[in-house]
C-alpha atoms as a PDB file:
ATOM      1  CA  UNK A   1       0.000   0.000   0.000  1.00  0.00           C
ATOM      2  CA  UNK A   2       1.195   3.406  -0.890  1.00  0.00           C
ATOM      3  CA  UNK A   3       2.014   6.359   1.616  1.00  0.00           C
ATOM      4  CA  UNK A   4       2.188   9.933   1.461  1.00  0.00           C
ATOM      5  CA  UNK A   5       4.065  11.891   4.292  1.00  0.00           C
ATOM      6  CA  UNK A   6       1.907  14.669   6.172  1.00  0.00           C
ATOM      7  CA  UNK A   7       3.672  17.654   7.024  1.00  0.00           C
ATOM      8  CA  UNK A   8       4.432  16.251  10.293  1.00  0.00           C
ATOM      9  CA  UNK A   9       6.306  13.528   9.157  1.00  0.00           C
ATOM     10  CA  UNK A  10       3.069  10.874   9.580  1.00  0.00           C
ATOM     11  CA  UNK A  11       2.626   8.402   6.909  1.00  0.00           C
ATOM     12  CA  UNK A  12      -1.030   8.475   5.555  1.00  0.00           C
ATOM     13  CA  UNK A  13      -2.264   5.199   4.188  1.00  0.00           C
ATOM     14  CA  UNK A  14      -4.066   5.932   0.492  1.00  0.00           C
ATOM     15  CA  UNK A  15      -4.914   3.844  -2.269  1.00  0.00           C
ATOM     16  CA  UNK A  16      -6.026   4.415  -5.744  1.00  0.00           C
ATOM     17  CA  UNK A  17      -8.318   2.882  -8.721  1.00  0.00           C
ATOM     18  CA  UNK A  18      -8.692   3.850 -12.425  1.00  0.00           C
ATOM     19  CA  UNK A  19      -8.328   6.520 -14.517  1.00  0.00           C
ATOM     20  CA  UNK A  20     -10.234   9.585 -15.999  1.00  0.00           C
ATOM     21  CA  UNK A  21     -11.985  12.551 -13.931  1.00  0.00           C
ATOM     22  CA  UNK A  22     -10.949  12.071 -10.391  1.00  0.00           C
ATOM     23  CA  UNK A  23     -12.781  11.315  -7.165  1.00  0.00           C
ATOM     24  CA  UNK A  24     -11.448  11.771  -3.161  1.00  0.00           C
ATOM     25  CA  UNK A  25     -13.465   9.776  -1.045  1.00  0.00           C
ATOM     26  CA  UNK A  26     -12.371  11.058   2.716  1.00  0.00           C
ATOM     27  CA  UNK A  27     -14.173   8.554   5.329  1.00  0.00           C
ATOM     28  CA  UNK A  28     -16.201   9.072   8.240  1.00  0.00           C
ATOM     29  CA  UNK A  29     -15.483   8.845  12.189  1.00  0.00           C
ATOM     30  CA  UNK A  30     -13.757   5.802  12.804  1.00  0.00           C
ATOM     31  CA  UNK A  31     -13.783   4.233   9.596  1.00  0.00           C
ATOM     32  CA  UNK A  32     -11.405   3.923   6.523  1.00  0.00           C
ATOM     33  CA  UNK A  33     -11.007   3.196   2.550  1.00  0.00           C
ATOM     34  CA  UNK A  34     -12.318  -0.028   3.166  1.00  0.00           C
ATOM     35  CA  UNK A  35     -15.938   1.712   3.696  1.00  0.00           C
ATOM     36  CA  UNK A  36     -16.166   3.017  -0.102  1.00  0.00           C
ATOM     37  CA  UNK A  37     -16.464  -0.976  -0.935  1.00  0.00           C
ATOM     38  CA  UNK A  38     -19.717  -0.111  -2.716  1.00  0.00           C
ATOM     39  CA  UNK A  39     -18.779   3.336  -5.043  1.00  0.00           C
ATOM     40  CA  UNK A  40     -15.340   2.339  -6.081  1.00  0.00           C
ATOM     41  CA  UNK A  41     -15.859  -0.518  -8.220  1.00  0.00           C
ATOM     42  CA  UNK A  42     -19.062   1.593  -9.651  1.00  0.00           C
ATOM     43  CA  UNK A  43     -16.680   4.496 -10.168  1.00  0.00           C
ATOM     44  CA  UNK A  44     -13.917   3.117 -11.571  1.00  0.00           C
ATOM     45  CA  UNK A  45     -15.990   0.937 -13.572  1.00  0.00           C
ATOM     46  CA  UNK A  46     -18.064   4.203 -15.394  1.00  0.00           C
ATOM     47  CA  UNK A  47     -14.542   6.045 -16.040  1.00  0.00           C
ATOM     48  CA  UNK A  48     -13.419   7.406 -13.046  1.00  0.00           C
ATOM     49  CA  UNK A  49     -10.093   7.642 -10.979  1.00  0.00           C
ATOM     50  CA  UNK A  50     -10.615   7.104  -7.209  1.00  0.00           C
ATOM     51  CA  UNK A  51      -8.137   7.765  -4.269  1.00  0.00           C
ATOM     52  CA  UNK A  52      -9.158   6.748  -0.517  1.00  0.00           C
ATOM     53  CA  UNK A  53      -7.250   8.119   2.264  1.00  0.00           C
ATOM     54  CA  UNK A  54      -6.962   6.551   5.434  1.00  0.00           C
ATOM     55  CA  UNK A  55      -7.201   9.069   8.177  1.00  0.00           C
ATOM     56  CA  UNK A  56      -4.072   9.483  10.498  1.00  0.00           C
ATOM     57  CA  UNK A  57      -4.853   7.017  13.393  1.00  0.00           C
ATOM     58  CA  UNK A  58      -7.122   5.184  11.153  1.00  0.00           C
ATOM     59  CA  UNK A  59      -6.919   1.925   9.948  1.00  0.00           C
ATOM     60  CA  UNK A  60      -3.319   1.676   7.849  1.00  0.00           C
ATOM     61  CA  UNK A  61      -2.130   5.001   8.981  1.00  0.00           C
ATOM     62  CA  UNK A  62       0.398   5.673  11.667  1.00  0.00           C
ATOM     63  CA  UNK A  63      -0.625   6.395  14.916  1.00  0.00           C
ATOM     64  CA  UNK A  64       0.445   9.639  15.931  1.00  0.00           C
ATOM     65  CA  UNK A  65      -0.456  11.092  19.305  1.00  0.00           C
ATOM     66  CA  UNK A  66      -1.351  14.586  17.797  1.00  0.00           C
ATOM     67  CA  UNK A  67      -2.454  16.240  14.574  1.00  0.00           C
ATOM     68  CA  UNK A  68      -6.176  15.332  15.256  1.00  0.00           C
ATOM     69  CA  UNK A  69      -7.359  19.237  15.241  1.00  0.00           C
ATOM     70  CA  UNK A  70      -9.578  20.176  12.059  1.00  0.00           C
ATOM     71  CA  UNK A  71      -6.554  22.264  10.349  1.00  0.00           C
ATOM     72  CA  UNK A  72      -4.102  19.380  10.737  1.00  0.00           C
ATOM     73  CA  UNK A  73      -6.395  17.287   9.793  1.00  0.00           C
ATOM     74  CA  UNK A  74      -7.356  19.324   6.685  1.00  0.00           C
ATOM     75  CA  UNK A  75      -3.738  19.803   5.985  1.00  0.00           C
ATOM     76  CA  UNK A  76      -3.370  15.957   5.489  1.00  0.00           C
ATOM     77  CA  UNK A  77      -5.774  16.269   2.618  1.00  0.00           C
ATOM     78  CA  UNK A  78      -3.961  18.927   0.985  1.00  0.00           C
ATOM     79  CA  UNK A  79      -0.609  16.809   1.444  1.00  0.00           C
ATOM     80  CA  UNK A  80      -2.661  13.816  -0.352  1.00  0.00           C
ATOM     81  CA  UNK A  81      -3.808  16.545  -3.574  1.00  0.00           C
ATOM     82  CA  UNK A  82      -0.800  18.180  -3.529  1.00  0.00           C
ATOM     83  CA  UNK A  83       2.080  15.277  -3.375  1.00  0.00           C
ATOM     84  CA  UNK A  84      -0.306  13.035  -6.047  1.00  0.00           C
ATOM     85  CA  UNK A  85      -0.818  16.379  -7.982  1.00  0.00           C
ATOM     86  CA  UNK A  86      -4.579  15.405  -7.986  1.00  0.00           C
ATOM     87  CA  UNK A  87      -6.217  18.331 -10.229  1.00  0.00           C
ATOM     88  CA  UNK A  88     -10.183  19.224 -10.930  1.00  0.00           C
ATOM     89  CA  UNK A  89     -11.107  16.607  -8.486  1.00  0.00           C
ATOM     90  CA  UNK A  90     -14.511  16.067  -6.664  1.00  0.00           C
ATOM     91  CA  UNK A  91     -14.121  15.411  -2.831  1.00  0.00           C
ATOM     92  CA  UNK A  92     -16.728  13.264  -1.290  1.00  0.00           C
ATOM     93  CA  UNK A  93     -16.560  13.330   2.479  1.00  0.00           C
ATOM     94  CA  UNK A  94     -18.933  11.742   4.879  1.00  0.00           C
ATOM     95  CA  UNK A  95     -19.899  12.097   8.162  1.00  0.00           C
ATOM     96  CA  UNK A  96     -16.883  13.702   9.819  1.00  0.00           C
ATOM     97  CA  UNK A  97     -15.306  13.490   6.169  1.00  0.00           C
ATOM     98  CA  UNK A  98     -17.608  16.150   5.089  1.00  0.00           C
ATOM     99  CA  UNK A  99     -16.646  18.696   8.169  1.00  0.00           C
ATOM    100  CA  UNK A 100     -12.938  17.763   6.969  1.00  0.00           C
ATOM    101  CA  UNK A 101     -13.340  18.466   3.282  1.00  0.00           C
ATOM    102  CA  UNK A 102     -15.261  21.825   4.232  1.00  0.00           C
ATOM    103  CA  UNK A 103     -12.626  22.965   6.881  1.00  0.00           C
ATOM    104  CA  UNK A 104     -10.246  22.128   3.730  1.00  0.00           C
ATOM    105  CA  UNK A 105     -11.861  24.232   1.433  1.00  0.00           C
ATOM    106  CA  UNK A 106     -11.858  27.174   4.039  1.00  0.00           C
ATOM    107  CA  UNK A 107      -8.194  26.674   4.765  1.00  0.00           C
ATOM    108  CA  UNK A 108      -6.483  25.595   1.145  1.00  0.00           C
ATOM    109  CA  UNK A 109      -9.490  26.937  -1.311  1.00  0.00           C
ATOM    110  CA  UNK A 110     -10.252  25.034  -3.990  1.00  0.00           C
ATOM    111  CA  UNK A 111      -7.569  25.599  -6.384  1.00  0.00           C
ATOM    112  CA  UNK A 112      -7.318  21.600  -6.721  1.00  0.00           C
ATOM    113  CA  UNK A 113     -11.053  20.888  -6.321  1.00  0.00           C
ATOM    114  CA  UNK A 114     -13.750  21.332  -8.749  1.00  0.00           C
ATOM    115  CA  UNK A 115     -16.946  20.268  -6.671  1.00  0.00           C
ATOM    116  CA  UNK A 116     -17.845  18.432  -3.480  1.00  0.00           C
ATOM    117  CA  UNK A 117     -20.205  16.381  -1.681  1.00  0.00           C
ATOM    118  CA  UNK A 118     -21.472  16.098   1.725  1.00  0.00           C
ATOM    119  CA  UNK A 119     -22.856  12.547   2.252  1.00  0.00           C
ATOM    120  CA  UNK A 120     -24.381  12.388   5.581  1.00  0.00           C
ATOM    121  CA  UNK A 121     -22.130  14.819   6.917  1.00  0.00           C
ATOM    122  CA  UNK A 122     -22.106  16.197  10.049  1.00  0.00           C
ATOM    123  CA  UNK A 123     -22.244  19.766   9.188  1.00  0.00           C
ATOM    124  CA  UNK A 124     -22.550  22.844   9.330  1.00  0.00           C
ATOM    125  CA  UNK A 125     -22.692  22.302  13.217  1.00  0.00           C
ATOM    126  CA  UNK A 126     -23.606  19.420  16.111  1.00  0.00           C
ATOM    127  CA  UNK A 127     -23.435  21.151  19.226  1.00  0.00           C
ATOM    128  CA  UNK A 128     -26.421  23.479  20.323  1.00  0.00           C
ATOM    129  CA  UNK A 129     -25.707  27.042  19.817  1.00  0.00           C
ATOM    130  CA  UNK A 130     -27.090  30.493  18.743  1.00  0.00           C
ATOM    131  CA  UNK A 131     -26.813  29.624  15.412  1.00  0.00           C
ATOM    132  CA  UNK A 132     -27.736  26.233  15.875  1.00  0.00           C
ATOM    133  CA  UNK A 133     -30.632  26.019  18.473  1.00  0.00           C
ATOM    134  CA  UNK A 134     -31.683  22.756  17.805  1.00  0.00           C
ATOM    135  CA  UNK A 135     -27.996  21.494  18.667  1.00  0.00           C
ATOM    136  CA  UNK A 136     -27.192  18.767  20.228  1.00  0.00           C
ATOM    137  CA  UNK A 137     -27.347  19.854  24.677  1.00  0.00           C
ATOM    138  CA  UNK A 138     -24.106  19.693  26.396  1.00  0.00           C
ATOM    139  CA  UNK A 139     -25.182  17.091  28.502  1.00  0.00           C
ATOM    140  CA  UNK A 140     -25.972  14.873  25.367  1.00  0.00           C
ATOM    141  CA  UNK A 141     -22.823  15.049  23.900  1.00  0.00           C
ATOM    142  CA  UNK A 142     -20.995  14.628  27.315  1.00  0.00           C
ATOM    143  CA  UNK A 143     -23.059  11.066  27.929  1.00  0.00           C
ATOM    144  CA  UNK A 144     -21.727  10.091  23.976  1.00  0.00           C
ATOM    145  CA  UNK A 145     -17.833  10.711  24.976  1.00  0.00           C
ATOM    146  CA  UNK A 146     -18.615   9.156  28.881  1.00  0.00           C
ATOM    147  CA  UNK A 147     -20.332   6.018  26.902  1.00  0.00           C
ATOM    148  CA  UNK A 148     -17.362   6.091  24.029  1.00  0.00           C
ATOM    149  CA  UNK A 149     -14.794   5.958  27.225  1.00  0.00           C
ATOM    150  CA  UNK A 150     -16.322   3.159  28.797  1.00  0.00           C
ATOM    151  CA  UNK A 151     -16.977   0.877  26.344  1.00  0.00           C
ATOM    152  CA  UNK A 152     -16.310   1.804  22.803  1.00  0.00           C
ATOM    153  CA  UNK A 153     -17.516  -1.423  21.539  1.00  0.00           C
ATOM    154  CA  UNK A 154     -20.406  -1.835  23.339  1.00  0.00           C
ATOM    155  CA  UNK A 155     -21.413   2.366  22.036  1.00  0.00           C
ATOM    156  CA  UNK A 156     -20.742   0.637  18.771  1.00  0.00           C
ATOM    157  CA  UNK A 157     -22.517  -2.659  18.612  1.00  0.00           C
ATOM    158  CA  UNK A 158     -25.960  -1.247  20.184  1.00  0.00           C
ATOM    159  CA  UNK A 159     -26.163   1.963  17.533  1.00  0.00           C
ATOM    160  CA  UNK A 160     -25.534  -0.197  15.028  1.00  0.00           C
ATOM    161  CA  UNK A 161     -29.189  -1.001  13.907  1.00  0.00           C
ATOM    162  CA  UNK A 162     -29.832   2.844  14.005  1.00  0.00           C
ATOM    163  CA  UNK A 163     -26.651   3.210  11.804  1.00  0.00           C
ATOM    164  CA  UNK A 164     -28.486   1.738   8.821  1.00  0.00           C
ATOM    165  CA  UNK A 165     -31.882   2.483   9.347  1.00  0.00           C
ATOM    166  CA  UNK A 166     -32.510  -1.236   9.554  1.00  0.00           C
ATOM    167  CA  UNK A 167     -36.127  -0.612  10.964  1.00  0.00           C
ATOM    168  CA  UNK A 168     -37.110   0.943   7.591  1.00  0.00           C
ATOM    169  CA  UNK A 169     -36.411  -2.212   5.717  1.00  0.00           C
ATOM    170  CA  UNK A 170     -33.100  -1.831   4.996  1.00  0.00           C
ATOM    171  CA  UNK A 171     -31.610  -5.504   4.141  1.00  0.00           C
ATOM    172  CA  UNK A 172     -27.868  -5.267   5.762  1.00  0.00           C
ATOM    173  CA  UNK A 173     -26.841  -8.856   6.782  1.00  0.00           C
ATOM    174  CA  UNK A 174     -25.322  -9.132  10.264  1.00  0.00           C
ATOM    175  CA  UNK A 175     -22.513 -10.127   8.898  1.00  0.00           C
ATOM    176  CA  UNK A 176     -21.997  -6.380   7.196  1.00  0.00           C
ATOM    177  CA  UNK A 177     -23.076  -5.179  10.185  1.00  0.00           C
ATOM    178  CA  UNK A 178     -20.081  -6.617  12.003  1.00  0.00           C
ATOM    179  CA  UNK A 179     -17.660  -5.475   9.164  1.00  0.00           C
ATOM    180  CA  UNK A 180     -18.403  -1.951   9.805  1.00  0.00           C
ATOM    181  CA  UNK A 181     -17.968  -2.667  13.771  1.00  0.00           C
ATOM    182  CA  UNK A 182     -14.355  -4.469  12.600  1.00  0.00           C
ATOM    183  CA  UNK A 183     -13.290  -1.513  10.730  1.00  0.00           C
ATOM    184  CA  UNK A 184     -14.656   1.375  13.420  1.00  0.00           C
ATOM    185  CA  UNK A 185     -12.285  -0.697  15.434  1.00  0.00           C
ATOM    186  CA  UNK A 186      -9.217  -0.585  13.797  1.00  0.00           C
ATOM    187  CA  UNK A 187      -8.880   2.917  15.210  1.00  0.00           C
ATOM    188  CA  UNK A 188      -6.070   4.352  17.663  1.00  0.00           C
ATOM    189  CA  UNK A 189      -8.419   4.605  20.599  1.00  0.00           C
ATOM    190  CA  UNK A 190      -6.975   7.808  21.716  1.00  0.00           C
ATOM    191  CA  UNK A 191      -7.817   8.856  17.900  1.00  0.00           C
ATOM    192  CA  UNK A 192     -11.095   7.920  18.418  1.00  0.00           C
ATOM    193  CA  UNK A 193     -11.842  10.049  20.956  1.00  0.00           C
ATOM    194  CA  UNK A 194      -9.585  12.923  19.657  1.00  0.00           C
ATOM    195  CA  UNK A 195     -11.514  12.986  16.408  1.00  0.00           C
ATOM    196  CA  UNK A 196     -14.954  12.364  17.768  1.00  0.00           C
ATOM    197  CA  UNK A 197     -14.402  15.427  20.125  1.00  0.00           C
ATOM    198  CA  UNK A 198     -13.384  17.605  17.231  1.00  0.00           C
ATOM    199  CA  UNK A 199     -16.111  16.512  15.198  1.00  0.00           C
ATOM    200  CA  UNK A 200     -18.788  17.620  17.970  1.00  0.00           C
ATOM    201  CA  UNK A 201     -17.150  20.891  19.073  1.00  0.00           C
ATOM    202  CA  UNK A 202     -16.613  22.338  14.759  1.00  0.00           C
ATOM    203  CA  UNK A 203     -19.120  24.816  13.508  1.00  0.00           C
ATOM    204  CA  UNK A 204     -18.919  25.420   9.737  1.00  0.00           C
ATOM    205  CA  UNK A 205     -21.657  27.752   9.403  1.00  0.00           C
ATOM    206  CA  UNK A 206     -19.464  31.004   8.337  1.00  0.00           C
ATOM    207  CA  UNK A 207     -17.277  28.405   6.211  1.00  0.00           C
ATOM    208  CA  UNK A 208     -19.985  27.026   4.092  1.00  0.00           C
ATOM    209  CA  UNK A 209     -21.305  29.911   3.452  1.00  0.00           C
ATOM    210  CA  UNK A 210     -18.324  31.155   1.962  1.00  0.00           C
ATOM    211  CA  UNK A 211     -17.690  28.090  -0.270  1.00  0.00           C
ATOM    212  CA  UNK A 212     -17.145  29.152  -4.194  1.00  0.00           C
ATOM    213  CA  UNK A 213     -17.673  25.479  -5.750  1.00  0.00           C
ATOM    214  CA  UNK A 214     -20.320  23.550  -6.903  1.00  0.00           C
ATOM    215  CA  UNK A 215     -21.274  21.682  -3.755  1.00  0.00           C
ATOM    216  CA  UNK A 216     -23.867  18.552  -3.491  1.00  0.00           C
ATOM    217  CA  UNK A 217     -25.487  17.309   0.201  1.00  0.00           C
ATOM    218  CA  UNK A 218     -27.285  14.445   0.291  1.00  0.00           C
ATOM    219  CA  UNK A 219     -28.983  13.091   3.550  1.00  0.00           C
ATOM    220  CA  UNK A 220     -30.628  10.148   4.885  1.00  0.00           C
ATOM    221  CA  UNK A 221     -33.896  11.593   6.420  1.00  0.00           C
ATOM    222  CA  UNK A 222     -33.605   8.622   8.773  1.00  0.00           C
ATOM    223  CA  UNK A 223     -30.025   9.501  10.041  1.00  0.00           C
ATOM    224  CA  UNK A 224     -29.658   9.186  13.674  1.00  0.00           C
ATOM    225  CA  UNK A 225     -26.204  10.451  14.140  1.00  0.00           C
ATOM    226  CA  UNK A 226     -26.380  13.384  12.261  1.00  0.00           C
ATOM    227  CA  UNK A 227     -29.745  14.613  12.444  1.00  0.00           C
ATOM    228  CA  UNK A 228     -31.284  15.862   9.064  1.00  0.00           C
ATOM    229  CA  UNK A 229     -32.933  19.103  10.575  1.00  0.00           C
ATOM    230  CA  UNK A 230     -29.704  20.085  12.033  1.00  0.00           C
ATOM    231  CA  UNK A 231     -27.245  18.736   9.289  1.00  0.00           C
ATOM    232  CA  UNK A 232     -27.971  18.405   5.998  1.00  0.00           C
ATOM    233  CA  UNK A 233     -30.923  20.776   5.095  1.00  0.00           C
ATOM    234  CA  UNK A 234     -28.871  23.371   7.526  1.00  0.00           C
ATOM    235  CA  UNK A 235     -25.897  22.880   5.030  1.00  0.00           C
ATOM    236  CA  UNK A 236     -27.637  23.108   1.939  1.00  0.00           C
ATOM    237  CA  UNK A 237     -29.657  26.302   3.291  1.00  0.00           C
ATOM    238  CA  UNK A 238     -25.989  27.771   4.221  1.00  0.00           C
ATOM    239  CA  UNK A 239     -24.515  26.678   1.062  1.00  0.00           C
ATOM    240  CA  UNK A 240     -24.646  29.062  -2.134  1.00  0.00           C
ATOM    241  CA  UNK A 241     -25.987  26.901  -4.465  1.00  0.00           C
ATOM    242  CA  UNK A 242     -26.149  23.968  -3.253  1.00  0.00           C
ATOM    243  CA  UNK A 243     -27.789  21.319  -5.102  1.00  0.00           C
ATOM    244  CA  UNK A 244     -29.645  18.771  -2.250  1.00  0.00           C
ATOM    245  CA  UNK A 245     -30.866  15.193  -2.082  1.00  0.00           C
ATOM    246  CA  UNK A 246     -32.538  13.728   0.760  1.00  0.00           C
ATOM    247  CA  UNK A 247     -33.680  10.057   1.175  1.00  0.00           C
ATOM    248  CA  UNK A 248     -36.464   9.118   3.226  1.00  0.00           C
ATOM    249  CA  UNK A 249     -35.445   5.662   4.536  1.00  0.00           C
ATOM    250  CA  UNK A 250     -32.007   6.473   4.603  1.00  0.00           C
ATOM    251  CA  UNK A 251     -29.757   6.202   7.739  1.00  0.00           C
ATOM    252  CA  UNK A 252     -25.989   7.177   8.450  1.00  0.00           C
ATOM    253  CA  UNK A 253     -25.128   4.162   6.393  1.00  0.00           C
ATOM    254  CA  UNK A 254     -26.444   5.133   3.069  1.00  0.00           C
ATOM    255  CA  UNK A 255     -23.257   4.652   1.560  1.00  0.00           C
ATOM    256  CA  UNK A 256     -24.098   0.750   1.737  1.00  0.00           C
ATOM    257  CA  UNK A 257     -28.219   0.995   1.954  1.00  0.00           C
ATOM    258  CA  UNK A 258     -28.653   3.318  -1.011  1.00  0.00           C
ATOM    259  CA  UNK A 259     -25.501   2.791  -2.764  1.00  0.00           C
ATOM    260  CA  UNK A 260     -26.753   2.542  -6.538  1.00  0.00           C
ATOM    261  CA  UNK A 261     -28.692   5.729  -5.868  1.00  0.00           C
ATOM    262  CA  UNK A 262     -26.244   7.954  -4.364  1.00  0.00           C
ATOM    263  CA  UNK A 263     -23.519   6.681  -6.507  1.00  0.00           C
ATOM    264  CA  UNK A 264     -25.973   7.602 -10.008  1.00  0.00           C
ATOM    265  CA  UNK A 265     -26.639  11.027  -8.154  1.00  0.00           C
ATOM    266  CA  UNK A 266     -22.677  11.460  -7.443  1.00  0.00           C
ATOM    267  CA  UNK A 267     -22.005  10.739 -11.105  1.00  0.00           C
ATOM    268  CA  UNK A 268     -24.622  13.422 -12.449  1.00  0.00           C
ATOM    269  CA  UNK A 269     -23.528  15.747 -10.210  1.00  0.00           C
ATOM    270  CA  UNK A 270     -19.719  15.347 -11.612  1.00  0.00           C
ATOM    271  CA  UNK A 271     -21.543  15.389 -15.464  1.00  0.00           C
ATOM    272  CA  UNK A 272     -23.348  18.441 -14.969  1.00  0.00           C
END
């Protein structure tokens, strides 16, 4: 497996399909590359390059005991664009990959990226605030680190069901189920918690509103870790522009659940 070298010397994990137009799939909390198991082969297959980066403290990544802060961690994207010379690209970020790719854009612009998407991100904001009233309470997101602490796997397993919206009559076999459990995992506890604390503190609201590319949000209306009314139709309110999808028996795992559709609406986003 390849490398690149982040400016702080840590070796980031990436790999990379195809050719043609290019697409940067950056991963949600906890997972890795492996999660894009059901757009690359799509992608690749209908003409397009994909790279998947493995977060620092993620999966094949070194471990580092810092660098888990939004503009290091947006910095390791640029290192991945910049050392691969990846031009006109489209970014794809969920969950906390989507609050990375827009901190990104803030920090580097978007002189190597020609669109993005926000797939079930967690953005513009989590926590309850002016802007945000219907935010997440303190004491809410103080019980998810306190559970997250004491048993990471347990906090895991038992959302899991929730994840993909399962009670909808979404078909996930348990045996995907405990995949995606495997591969939240194979995380650097210390990362874990680093990233999931970062991810629940970041408001985006004055970031997204400042974006000056094509942007596309799509959101599972079922999503129980990033709630619609405070995510995704927030973000595509914020967001000049934006175009917006929204799926009503969608969860946090649409990336698996409604794979053929969000990969088709992907693809005619990149078209148009």
């Amino acid at each position: 497996m390849p490398f690149i070298t982040a400016a702080d010397g840590t070796l980031l994990a990436y790999e990379d399909y195809g050719s043609g137009p290019t697409v940067v799939f950056i991963a949600g909390w906890a997972l890795s590359a492996d999660m894009w198991e059901h757009q690359v082969p799509w992608f690749v297959s209908a003409g397009h390059r994909c790279v998947l980066l493995d977060r620092r403290g993620h999966a094949r990544s070194q471990r580092p005991s810092t660098g888990y802060d939004l503009d290091t961690l947006s910095d390791d994207i640029a290192a991945l664009l910049d050392q691969l010379d990846l031009r006109d690209v489209t970014l794809v970020g969920h969950s906390f990959g989507g609050v990375e790719v827009a901190h990104h854009l803030s920090r580097h612009g978007s002189g190597r990226v020609a669109r993005a998407v926000f797939l079930a991100a967690c953005l513009p904001s989590m926590r309850r605030s002016e802007a945000n009233p219907d935010g997440l309470p303190q004491e809410v997101i103080d019980a998810t680190m306190a559970a997250l602490r004491a048993d990471r796997q347990k906090w895991l397993h038992d959302g899991s069901q929730a994840f993909f919206a399962t009670h909808l009559g979404n078909d996930v076999s348990p045996a995907l189920i405990d995949d995606a459990i495997r591969q939240c995992l194979n995380v650097a506890p210390m990362a874990a918690l680093a990233v999931q604390e970062t991810n629940l503190a970041a408001a985006h609201e004055v970031e997204l509103a400042e974006l000056d590319l094509p942007v596309l949000v799509l959101h599972g209306a079922a999503d129980a870790s990033a709630l619609v009314q405070i995510t995704g139709r927030r973000t595509a309110a914020i967001v000049p522009g934006a175009v917006y999808r929204e799926y009503p028996t969608a969860g946090h795992g649409l990336y698996i659940t409604h794979a053929e559709t969000i990969n088709a609406d992907i693809a005619e986003f990149i078209k148009a």
